[in-house]
N, C-alpha and C. Protein backbone atom coordinates (compact mmCIF):
# COMPACT_ATOMS: atom_id res chain seq x y z
N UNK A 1 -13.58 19.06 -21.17
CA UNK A 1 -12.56 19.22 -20.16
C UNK A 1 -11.21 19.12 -20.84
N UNK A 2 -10.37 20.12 -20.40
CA UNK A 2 -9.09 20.19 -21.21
C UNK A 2 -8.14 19.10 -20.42
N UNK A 3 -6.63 19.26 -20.94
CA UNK A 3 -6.28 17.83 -20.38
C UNK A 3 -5.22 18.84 -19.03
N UNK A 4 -5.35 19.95 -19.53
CA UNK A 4 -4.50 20.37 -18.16
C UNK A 4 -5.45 20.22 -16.76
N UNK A 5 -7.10 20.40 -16.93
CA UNK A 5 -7.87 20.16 -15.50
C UNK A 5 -8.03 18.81 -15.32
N UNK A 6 -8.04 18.12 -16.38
CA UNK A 6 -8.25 16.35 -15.86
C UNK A 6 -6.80 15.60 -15.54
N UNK A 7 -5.62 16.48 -15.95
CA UNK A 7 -4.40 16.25 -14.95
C UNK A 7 -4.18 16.67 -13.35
N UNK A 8 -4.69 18.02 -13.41
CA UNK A 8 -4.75 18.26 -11.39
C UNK A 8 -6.10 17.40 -11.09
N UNK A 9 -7.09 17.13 -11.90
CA UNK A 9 -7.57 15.81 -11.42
C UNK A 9 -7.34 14.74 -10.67
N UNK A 10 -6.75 14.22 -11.27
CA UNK A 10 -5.72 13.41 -11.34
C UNK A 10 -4.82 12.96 -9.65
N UNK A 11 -4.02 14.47 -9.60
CA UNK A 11 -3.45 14.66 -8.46
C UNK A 11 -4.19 14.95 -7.74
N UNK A 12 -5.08 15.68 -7.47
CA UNK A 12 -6.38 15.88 -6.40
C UNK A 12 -6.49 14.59 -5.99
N UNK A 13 -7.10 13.70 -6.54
CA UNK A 13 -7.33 11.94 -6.30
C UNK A 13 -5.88 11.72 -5.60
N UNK A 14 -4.81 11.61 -6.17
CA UNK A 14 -3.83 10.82 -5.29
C UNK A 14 -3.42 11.33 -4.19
N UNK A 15 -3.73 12.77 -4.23
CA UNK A 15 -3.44 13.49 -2.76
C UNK A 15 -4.23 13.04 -1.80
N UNK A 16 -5.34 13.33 -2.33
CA UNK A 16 -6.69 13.05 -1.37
C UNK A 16 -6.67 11.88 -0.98
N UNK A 17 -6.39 10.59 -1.70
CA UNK A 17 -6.20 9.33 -1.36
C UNK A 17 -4.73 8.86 0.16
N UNK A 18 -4.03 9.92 -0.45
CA UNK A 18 -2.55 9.83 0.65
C UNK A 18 -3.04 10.45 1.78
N UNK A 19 -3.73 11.27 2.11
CA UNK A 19 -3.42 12.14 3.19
C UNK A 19 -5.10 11.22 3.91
N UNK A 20 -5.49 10.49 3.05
CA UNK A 20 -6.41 9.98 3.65
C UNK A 20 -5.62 8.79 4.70
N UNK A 21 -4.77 8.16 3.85
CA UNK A 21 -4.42 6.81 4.50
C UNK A 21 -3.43 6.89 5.74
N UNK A 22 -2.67 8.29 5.25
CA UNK A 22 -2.17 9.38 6.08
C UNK A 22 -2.80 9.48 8.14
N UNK A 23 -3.86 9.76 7.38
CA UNK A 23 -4.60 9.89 8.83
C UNK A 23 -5.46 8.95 9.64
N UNK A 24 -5.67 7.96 8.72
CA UNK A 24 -6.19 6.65 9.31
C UNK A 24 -5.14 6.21 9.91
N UNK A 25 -3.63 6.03 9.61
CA UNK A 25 -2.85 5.44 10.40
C UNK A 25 -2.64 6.64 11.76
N UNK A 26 -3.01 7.66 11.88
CA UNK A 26 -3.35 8.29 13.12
C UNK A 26 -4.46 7.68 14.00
N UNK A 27 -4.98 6.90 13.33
CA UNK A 27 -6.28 6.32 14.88
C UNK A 27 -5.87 6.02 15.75
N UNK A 28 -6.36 6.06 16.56
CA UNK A 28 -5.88 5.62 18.25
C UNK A 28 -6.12 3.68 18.40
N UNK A 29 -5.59 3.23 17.48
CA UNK A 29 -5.44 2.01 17.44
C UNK A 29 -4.80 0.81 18.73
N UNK A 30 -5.50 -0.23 19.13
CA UNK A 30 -4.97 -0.59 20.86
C UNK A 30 -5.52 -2.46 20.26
N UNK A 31 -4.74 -2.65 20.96
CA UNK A 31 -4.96 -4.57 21.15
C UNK A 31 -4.78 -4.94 19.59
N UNK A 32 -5.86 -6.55 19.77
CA UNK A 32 -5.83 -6.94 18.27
C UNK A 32 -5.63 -5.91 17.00
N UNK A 33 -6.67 -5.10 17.22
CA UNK A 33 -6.99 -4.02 16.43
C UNK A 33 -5.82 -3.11 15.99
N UNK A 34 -4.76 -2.95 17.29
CA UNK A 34 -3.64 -2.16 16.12
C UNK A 34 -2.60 -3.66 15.54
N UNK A 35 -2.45 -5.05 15.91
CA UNK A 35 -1.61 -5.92 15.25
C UNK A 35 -2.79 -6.19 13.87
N UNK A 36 -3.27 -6.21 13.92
CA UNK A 36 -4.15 -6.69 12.73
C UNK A 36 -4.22 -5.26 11.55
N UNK A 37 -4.21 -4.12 11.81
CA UNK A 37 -4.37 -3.28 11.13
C UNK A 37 -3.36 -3.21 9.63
N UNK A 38 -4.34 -2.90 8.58
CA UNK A 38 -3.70 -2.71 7.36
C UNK A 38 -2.60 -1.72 7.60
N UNK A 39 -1.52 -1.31 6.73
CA UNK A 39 -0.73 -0.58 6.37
C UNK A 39 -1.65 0.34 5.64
N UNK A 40 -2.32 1.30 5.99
CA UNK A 40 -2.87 1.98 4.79
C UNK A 40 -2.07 2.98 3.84
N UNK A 41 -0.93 3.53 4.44
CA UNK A 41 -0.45 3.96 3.44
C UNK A 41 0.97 3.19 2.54
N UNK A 42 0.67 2.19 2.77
CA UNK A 42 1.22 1.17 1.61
C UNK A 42 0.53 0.82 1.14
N UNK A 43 -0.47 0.75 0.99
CA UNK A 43 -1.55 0.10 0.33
C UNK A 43 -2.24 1.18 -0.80
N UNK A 44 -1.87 2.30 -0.19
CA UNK A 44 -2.81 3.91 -0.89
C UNK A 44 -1.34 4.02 -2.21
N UNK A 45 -0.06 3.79 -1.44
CA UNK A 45 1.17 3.93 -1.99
C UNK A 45 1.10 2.90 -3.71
N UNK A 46 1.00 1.27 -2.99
CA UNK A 46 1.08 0.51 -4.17
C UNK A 46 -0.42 1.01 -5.13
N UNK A 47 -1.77 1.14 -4.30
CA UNK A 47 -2.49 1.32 -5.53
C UNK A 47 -2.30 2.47 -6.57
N UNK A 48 -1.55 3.35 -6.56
CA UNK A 48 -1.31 4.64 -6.76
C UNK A 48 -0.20 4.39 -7.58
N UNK A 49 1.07 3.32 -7.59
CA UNK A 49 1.75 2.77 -7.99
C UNK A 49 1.57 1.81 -9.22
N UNK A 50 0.49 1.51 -8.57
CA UNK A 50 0.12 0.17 -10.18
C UNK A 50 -0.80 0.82 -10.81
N UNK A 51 -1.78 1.69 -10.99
CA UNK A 51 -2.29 2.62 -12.11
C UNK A 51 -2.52 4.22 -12.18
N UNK A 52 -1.43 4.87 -11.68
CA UNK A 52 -0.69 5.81 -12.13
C UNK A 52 1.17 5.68 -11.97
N UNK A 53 1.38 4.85 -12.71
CA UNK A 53 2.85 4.53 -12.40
C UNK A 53 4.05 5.68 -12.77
N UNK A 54 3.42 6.76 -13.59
CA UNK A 54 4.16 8.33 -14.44
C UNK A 54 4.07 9.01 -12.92
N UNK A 55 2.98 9.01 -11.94
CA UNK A 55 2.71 9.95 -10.93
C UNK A 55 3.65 9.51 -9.71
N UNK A 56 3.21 8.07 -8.93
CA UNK A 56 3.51 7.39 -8.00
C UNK A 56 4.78 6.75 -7.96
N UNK A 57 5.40 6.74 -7.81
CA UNK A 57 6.61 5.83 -7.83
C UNK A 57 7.78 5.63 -6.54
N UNK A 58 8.66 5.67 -6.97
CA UNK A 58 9.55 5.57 -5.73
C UNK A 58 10.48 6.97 -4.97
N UNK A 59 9.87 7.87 -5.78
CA UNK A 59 10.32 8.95 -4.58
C UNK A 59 8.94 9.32 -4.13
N UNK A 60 7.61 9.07 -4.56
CA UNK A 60 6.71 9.75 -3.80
C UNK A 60 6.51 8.33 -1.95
N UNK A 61 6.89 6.68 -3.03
CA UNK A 61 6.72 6.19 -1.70
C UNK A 61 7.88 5.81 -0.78
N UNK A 62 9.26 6.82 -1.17
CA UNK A 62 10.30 7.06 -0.12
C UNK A 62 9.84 7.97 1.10
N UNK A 63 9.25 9.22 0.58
CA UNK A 63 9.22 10.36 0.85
C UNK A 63 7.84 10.00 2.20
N UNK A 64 6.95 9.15 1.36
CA UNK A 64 5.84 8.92 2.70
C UNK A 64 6.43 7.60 3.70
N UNK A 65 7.24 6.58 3.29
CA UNK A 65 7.78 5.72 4.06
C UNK A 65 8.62 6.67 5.40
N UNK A 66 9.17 8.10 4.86
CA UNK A 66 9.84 8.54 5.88
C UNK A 66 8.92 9.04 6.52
N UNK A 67 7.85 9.68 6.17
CA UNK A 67 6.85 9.96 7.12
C UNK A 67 6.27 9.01 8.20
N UNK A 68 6.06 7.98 7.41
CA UNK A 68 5.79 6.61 8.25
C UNK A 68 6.50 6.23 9.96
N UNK A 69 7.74 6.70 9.33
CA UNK A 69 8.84 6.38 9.95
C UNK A 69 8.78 7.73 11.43
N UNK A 70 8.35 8.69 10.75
CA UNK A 70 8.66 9.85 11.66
C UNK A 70 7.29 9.74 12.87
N UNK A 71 5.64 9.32 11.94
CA UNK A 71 4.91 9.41 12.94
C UNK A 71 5.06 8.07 13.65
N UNK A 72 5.65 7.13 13.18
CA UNK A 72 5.85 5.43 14.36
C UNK A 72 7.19 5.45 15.12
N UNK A 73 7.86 6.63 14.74
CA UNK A 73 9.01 6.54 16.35
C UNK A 73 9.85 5.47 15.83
N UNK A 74 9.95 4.81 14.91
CA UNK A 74 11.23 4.10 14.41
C UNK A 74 12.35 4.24 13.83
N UNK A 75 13.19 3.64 13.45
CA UNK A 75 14.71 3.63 12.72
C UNK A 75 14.08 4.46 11.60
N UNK A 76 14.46 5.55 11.38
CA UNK A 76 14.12 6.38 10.00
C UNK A 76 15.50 5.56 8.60
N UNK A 77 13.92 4.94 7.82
CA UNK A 77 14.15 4.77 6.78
C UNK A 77 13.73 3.26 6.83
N UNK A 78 12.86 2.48 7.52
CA UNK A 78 12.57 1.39 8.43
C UNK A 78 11.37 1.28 7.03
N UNK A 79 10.59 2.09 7.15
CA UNK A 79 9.46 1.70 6.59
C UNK A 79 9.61 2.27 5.01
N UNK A 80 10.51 3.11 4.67
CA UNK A 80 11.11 3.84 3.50
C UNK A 80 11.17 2.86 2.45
N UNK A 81 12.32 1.92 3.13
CA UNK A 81 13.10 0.86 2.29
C UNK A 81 11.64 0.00 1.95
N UNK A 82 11.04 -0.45 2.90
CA UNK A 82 9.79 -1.38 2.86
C UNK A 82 9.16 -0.88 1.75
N UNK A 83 8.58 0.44 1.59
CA UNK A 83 7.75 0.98 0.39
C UNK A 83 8.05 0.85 -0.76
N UNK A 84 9.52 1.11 -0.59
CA UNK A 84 10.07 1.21 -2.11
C UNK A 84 10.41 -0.29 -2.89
N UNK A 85 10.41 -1.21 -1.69
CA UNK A 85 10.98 -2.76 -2.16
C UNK A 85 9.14 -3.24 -2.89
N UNK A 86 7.96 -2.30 -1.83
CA UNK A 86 6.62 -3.01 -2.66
C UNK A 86 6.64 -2.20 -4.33
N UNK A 87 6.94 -0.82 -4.15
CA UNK A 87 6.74 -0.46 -5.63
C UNK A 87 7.14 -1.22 -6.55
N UNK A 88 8.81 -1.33 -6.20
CA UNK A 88 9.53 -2.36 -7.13
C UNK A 88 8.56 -3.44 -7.50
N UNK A 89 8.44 -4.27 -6.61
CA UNK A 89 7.76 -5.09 -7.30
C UNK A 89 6.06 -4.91 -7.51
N UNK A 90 5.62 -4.04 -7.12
CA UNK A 90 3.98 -3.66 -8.55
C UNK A 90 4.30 -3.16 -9.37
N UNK A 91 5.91 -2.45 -9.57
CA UNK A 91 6.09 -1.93 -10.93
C UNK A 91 6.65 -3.29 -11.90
N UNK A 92 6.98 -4.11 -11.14
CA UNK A 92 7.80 -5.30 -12.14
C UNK A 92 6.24 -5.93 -12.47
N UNK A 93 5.22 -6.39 -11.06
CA UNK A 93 4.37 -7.09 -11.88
C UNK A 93 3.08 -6.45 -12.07
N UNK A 94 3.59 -5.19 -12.75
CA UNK A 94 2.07 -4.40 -13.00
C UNK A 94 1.26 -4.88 -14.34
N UNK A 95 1.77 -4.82 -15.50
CA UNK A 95 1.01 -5.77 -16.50
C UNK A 95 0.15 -7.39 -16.11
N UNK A 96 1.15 -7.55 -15.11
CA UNK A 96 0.15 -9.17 -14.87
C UNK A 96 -0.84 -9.34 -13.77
N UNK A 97 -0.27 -7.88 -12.91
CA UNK A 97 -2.04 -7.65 -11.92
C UNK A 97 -2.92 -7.20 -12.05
N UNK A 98 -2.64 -6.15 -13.60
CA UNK A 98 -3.99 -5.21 -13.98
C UNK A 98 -4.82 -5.97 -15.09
N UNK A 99 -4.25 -7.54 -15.35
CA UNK A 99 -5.16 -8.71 -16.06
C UNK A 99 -6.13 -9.03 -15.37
N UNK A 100 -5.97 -9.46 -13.89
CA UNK A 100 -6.56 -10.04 -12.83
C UNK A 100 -7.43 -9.51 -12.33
N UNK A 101 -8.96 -10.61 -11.92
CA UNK A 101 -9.73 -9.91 -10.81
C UNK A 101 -9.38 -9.82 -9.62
N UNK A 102 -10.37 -9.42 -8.68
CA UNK A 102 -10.08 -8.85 -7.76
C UNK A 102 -10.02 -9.82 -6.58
N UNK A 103 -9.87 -11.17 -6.98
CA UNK A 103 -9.68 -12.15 -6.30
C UNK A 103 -8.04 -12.70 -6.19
N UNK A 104 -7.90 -12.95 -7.92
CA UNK A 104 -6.44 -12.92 -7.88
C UNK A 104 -5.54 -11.96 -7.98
N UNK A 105 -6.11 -10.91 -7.70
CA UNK A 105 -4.92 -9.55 -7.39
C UNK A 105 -4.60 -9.45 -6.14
N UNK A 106 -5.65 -10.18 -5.15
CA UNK A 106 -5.03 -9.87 -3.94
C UNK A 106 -4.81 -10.76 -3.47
N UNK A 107 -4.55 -12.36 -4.33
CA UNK A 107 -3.48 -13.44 -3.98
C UNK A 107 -2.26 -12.87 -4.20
N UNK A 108 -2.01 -12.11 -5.44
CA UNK A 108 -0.72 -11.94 -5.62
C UNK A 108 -0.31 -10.77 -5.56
N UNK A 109 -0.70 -9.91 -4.32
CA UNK A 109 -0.93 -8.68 -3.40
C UNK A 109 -0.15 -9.41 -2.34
N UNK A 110 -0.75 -10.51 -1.89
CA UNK A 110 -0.37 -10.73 -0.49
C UNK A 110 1.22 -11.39 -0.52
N UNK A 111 2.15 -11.76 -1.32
CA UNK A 111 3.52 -11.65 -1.09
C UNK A 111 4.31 -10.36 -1.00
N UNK A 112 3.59 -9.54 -1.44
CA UNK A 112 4.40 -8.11 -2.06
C UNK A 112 4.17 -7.19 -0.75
N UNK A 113 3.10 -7.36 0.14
CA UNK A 113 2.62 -7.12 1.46
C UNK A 113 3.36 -7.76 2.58
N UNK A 114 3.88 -9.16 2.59
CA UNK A 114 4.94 -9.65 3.13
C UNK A 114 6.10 -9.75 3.22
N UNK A 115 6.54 -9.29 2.14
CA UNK A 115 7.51 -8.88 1.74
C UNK A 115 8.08 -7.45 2.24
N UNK A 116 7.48 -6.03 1.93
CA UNK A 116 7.04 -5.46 2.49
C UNK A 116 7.10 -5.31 4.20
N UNK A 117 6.40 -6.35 4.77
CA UNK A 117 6.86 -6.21 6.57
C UNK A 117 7.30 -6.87 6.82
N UNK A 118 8.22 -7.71 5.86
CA UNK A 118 9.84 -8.58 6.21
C UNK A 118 10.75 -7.77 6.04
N UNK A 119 10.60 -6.73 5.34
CA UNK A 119 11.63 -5.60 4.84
C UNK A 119 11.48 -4.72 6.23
N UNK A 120 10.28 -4.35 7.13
CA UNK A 120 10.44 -3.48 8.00
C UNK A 120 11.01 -4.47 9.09
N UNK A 121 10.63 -5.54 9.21
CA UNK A 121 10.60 -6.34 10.05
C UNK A 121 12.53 -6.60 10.26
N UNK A 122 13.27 -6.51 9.19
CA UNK A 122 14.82 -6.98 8.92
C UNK A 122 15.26 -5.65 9.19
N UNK A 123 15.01 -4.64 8.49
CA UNK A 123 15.87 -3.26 8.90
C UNK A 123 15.32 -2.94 10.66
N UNK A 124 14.30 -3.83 10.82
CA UNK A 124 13.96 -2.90 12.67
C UNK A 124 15.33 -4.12 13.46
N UNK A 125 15.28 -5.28 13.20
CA UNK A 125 16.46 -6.15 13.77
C UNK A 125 18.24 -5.83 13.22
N UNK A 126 17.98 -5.26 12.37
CA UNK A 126 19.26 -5.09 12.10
C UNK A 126 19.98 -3.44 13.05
N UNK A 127 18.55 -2.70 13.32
CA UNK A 127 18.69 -1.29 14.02
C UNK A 127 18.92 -1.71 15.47
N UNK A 128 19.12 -0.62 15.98
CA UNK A 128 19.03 -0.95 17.73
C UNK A 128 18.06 -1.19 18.15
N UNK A 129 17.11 -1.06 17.85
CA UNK A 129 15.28 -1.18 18.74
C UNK A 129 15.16 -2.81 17.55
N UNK A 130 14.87 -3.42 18.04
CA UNK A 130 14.30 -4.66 16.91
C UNK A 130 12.83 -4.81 17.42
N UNK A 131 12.27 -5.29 16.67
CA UNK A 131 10.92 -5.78 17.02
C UNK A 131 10.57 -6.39 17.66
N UNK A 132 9.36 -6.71 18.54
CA UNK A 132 9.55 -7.94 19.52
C UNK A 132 8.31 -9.28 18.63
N UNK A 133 8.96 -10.13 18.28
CA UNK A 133 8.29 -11.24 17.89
C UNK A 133 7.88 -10.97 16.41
N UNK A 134 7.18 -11.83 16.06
CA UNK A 134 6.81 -11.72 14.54
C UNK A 134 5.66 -11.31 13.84
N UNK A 135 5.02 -10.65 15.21
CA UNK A 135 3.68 -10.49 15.31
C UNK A 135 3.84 -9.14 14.28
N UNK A 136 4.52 -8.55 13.35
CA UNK A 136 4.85 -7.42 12.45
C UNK A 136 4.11 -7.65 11.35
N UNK A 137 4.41 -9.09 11.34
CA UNK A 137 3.73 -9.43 9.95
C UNK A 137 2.72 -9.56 9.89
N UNK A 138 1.59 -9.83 10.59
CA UNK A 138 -0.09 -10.08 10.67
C UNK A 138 -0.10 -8.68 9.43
N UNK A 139 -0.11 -7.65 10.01
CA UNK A 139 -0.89 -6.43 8.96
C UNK A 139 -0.77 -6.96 7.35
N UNK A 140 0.31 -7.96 6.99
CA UNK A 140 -0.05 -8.78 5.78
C UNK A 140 -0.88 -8.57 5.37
N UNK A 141 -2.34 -9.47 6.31
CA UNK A 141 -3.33 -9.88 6.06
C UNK A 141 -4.55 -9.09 6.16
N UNK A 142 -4.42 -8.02 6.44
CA UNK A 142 -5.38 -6.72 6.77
C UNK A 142 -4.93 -5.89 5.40
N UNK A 143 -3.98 -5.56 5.15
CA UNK A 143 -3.84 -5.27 4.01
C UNK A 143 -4.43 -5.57 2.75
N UNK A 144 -4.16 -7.21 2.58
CA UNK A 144 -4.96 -7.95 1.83
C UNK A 144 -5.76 -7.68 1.40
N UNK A 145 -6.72 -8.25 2.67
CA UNK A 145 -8.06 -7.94 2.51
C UNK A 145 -8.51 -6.48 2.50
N UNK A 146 -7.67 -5.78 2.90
CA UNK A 146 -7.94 -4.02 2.34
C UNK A 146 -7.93 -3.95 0.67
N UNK A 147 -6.89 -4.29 0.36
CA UNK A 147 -6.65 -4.52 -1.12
C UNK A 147 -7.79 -5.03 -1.69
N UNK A 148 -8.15 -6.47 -1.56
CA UNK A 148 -9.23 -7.26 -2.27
C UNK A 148 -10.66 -6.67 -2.23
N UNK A 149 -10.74 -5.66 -0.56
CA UNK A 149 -12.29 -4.98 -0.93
C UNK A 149 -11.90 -3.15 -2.46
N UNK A 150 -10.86 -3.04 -2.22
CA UNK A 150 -10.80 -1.36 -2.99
C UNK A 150 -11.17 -1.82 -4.96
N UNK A 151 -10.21 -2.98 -4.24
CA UNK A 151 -10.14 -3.67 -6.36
C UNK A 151 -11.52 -4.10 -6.37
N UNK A 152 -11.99 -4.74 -5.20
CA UNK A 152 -13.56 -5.17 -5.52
C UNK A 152 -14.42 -3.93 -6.38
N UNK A 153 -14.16 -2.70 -5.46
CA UNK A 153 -15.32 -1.43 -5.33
C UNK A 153 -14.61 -1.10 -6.51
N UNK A 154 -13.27 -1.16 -6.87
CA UNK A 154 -13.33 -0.20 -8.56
C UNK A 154 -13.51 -1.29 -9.64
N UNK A 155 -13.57 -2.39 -9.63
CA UNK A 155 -14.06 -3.59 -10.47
C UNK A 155 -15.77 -2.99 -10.47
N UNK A 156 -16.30 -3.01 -9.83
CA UNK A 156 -17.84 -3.02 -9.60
C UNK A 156 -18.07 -1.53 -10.21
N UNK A 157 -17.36 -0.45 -9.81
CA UNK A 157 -17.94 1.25 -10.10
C UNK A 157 -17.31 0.94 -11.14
N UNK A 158 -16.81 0.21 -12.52
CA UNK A 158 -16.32 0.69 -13.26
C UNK A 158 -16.94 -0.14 -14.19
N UNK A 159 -17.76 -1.07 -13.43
CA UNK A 159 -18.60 -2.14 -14.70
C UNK A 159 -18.54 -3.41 -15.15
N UNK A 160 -17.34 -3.54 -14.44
CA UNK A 160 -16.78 -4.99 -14.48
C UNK A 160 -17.14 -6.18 -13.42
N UNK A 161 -18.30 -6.19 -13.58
CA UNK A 161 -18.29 -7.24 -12.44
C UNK A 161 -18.36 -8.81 -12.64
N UNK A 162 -19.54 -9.66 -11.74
CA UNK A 162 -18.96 -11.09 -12.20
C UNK A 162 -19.44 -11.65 -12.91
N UNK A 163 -20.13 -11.37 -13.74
CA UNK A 163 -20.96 -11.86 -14.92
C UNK A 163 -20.01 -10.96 -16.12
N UNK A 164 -18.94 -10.20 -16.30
CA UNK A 164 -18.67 -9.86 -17.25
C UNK A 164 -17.30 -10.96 -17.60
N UNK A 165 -16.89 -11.66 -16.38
CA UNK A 165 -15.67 -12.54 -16.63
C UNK A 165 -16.06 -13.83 -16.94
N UNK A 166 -15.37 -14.39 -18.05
CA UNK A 166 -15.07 -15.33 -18.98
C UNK A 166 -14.43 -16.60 -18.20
């Protein structure tokens, strides 16, 4: 395989991965079930971010934060700023999460996720529509644990599992 087909490779995967997380946040989501729900395309955004960091970065997760923004009816640029404040930081601590299993990647997942819907959570109060209550932040924790099962499944398909850690 030459390196020009295992580059649209490459992008095939991150497309396919976006337009996936893309349309999961289209479910017809109601009650617990939509406050609890992951961010999936922050989550598709940062993993895409921390190991293809040449591909992913901060105009691809401006560009879907405005999308974000366009299919949730909010302050455009609400969820923009949010994306780009998580890249920043998986690009600052990308060497010290791609050490980690998949236990402590998504301890230190889950500030960058809060962070993240404190950032949507501050630009929706600072806009005319503010949020009602703090209930913004739960998807934190759905995230999370979104995070901790994907790193699980590519820890495991890739060979690394728990008998290989020291």
């Amino acid at each position: 395989m030459n390196v020009s087909s295992h580059a649209s490779g490459n992008w095939r995967r991150i497309l396919g991965t976006l337009t996936l997380a893309v349309l999961l946040e289209q479910l017809p989501w109601s009650g617990w079930a939509l406050v609890a729900r992951p961010d999936f395309v922050l989550v598709a955004v940062l993993f895409w971010a921390l190991h293809q960091p040449a591909r992913v970065g901060f105009g691809v997760a401006f560009f879907l934060g405005l999308l974000a923004d366009f299919q949730d009816g909010v302050v455009f640029g609400q969820h923009a700023i949010a994306y780009v404040v998580g890249v920043y930081l998986v690009l600052y601590l990308r060497l010290r999460l791609l050490q980690f299993d998949p236990h402590r990647q998504a301890a230190q997942m889950f500030p960058i996720f809060l962070g993240a819907q404190a950032a949507v959570l501050l630009v929706g109060w600072l806009a005319v529509n503010p949020p009602t209550g703090l209930s913004i932040l739960v998807p934190a924790l759905g995230s999370t644990l979104l995070w901790y099962l994907i790193a699980l499944f590519m820890c495991l398909w890739h060979g690394k599992g728990a008998q290989d850690r020291a």
